[in-house]
N, C-alpha and C. Protein backbone atom coordinates (compact mmCIF):
# COMPACT_ATOMS: atom_id res chain seq x y z
N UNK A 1 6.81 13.71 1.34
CA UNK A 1 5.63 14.44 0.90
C UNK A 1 4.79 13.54 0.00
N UNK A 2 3.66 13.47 0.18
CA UNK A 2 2.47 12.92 -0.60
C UNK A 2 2.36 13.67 -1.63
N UNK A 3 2.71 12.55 -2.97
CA UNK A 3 2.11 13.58 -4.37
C UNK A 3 0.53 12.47 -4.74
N UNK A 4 -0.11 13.24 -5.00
CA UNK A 4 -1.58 13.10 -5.42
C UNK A 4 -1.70 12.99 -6.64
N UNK A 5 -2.43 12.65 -7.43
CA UNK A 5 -2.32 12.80 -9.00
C UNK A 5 -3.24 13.71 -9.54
N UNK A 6 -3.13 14.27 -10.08
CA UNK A 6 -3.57 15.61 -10.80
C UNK A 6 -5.52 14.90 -11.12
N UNK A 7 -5.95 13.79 -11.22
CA UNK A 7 -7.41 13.37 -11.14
C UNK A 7 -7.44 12.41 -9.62
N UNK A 8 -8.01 13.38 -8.47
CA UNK A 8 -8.42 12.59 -7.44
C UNK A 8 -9.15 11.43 -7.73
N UNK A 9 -9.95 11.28 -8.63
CA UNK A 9 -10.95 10.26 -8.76
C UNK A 9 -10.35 9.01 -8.73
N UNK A 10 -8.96 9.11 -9.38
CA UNK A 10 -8.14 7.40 -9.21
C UNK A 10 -8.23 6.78 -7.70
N UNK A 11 -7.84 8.11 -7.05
CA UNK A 11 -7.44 7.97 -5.87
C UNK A 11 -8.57 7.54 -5.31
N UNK A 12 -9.33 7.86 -5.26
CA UNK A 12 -10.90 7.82 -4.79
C UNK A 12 -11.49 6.13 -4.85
N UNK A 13 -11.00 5.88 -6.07
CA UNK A 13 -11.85 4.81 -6.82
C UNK A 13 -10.90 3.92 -5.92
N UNK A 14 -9.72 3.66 -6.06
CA UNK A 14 -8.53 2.90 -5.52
C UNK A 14 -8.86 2.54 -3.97
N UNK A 15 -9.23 3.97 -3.35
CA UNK A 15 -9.33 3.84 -1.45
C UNK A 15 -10.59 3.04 -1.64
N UNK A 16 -12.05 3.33 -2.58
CA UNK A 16 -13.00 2.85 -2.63
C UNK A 16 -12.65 1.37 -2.60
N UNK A 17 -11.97 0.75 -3.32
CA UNK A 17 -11.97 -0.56 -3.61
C UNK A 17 -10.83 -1.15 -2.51
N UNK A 18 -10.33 -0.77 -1.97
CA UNK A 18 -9.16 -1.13 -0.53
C UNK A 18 -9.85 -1.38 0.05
N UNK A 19 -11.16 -0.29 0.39
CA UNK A 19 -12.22 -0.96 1.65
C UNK A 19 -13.00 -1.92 1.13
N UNK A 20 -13.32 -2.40 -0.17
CA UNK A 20 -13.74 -3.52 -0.58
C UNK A 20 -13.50 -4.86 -0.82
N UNK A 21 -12.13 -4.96 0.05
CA UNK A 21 -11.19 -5.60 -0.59
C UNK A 21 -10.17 -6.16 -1.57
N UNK A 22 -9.67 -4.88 -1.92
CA UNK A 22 -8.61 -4.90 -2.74
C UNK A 22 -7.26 -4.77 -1.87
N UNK A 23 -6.17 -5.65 -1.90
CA UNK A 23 -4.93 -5.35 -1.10
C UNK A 23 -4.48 -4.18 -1.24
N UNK A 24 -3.47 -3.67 0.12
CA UNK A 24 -3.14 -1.85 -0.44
C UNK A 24 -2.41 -1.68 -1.56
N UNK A 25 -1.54 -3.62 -2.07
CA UNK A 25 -0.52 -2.92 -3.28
C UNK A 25 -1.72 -2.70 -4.21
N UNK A 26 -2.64 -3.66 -4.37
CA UNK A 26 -3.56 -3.36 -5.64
C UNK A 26 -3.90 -1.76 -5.73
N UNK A 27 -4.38 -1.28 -4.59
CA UNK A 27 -4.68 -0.03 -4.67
C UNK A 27 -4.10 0.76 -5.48
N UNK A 28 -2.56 0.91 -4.34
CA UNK A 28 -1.84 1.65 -4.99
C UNK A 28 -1.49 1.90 -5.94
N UNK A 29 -1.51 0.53 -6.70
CA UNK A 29 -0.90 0.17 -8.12
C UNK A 29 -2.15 1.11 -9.11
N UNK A 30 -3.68 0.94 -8.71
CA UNK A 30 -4.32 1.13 -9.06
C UNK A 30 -4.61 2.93 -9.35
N UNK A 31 -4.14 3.63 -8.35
CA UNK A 31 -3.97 4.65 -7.62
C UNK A 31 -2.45 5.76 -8.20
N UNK A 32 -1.75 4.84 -9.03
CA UNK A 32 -0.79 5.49 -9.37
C UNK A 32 0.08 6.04 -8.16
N UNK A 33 0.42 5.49 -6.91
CA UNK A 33 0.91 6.18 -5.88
C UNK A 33 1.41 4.96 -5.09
N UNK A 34 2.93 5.39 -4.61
CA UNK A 34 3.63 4.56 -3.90
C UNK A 34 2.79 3.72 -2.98
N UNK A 35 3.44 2.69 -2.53
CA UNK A 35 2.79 2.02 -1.70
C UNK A 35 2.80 2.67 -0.53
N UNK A 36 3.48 3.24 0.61
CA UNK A 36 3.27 3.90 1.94
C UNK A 36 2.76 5.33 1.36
N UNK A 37 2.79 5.85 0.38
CA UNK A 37 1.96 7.10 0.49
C UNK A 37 0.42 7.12 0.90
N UNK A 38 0.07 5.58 0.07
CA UNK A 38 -1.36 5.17 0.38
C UNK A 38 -1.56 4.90 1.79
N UNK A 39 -0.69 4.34 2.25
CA UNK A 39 -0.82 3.79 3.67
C UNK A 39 -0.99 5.24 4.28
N UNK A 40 -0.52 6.30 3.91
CA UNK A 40 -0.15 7.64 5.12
C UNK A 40 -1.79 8.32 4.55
N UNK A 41 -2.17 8.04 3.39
CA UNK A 41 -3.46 8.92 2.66
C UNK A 41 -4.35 8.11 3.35
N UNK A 42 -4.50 6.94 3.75
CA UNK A 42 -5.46 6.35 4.38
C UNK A 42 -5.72 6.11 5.83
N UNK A 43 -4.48 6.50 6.26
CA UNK A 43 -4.26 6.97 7.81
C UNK A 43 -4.97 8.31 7.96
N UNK A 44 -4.66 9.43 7.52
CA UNK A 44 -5.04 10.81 7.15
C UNK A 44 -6.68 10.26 7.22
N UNK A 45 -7.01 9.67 5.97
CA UNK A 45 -8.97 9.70 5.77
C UNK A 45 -9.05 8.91 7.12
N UNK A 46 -8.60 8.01 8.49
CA UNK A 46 -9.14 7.43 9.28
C UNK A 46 -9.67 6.01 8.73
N UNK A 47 -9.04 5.21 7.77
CA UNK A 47 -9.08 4.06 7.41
C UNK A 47 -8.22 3.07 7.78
N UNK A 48 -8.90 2.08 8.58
CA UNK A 48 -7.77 1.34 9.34
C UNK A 48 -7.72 0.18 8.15
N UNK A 49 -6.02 -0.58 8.49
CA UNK A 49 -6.01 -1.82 7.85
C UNK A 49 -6.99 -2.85 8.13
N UNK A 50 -6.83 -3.68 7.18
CA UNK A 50 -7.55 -5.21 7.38
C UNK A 50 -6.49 -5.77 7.33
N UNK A 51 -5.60 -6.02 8.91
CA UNK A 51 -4.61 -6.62 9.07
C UNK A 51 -4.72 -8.30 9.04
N UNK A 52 -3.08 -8.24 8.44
CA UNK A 52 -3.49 -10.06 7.85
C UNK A 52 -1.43 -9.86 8.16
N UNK A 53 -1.10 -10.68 8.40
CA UNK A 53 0.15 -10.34 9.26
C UNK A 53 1.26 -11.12 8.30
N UNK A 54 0.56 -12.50 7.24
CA UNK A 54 0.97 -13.08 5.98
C UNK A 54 1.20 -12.13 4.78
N UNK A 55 -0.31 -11.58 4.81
CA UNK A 55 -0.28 -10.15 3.74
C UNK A 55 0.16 -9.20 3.98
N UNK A 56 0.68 -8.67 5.02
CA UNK A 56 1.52 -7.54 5.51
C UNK A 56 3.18 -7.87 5.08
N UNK A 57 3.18 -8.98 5.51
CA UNK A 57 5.08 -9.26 5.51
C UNK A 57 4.98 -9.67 3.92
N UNK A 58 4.41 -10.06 2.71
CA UNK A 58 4.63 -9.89 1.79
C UNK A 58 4.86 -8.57 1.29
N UNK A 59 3.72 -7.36 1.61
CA UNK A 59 3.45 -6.34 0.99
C UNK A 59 5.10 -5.70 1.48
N UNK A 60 4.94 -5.58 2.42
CA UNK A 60 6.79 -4.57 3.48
C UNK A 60 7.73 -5.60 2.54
N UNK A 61 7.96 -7.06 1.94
CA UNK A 61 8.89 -7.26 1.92
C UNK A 61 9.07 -6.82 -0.07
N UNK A 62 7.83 -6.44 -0.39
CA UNK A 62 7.96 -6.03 -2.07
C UNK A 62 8.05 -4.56 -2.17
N UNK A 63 7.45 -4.05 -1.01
CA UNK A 63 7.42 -2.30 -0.85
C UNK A 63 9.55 -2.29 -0.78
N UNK A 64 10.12 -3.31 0.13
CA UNK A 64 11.71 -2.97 0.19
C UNK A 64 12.33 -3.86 -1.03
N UNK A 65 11.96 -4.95 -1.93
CA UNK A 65 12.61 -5.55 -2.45
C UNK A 65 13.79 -4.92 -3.29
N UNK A 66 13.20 -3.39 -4.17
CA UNK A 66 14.10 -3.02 -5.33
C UNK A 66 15.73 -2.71 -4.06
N UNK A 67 14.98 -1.91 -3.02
CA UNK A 67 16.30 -0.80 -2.54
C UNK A 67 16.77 -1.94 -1.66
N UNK A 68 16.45 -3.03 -0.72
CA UNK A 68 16.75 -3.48 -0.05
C UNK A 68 16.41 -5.17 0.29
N UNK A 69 16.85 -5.68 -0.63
CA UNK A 69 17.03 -7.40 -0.72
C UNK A 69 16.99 -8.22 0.13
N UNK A 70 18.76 -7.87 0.68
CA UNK A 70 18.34 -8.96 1.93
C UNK A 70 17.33 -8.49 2.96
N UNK A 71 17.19 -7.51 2.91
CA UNK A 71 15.68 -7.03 4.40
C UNK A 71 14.63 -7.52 3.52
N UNK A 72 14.18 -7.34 2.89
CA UNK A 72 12.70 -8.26 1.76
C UNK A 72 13.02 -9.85 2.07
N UNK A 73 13.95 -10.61 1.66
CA UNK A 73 13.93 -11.52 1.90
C UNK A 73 13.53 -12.21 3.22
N UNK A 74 14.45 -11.37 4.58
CA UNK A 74 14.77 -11.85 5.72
C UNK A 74 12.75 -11.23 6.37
N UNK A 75 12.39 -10.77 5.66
CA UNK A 75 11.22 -10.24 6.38
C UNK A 75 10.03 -11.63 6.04
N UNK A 76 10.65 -12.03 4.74
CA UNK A 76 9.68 -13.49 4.31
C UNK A 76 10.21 -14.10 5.14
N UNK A 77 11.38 -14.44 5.72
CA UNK A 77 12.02 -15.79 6.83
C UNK A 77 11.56 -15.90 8.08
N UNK A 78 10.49 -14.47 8.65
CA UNK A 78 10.01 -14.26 9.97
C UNK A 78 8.96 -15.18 10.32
């Protein structure tokens, strides 16, 4: 389940600046909200990535680093 933060406007400001180029962790970070929640809130608004396939396998391998190490790592070795 998607939790939202009690002032949409973070959220707002955060998606605002993703499409401006801000990476999704910046967002999120920005956004107060997990990293794939953003990904599922920006799927939902019809916002596609600005796929970058370097910046993707960093972001998946820091989104798994705490719970899952060797998969973070082995995802940088691809």
């Amino acid at each position: 389940m998607i939790k939202i933060n009690k002032n949409g406007e973070k959220l707002n400001l955060a998606v605002e600046l993703y499409q401006k180029g801000d990476t999704l962790e910046k967002a999120a970070e920005r956004a107060d909200v997990p990293l794939l929640d953003l990904i599922d809130i920006l799927h939902v608004r019809g916002i596609s990535s600005k796929f970058n396939l370097e910046e993707e396998k960093l972001l998946l391998s820091n989104a798994l680093r705490q719970n899952y190490p060797e998969i973070s790592k082995k995802i940088l070795e691809l």
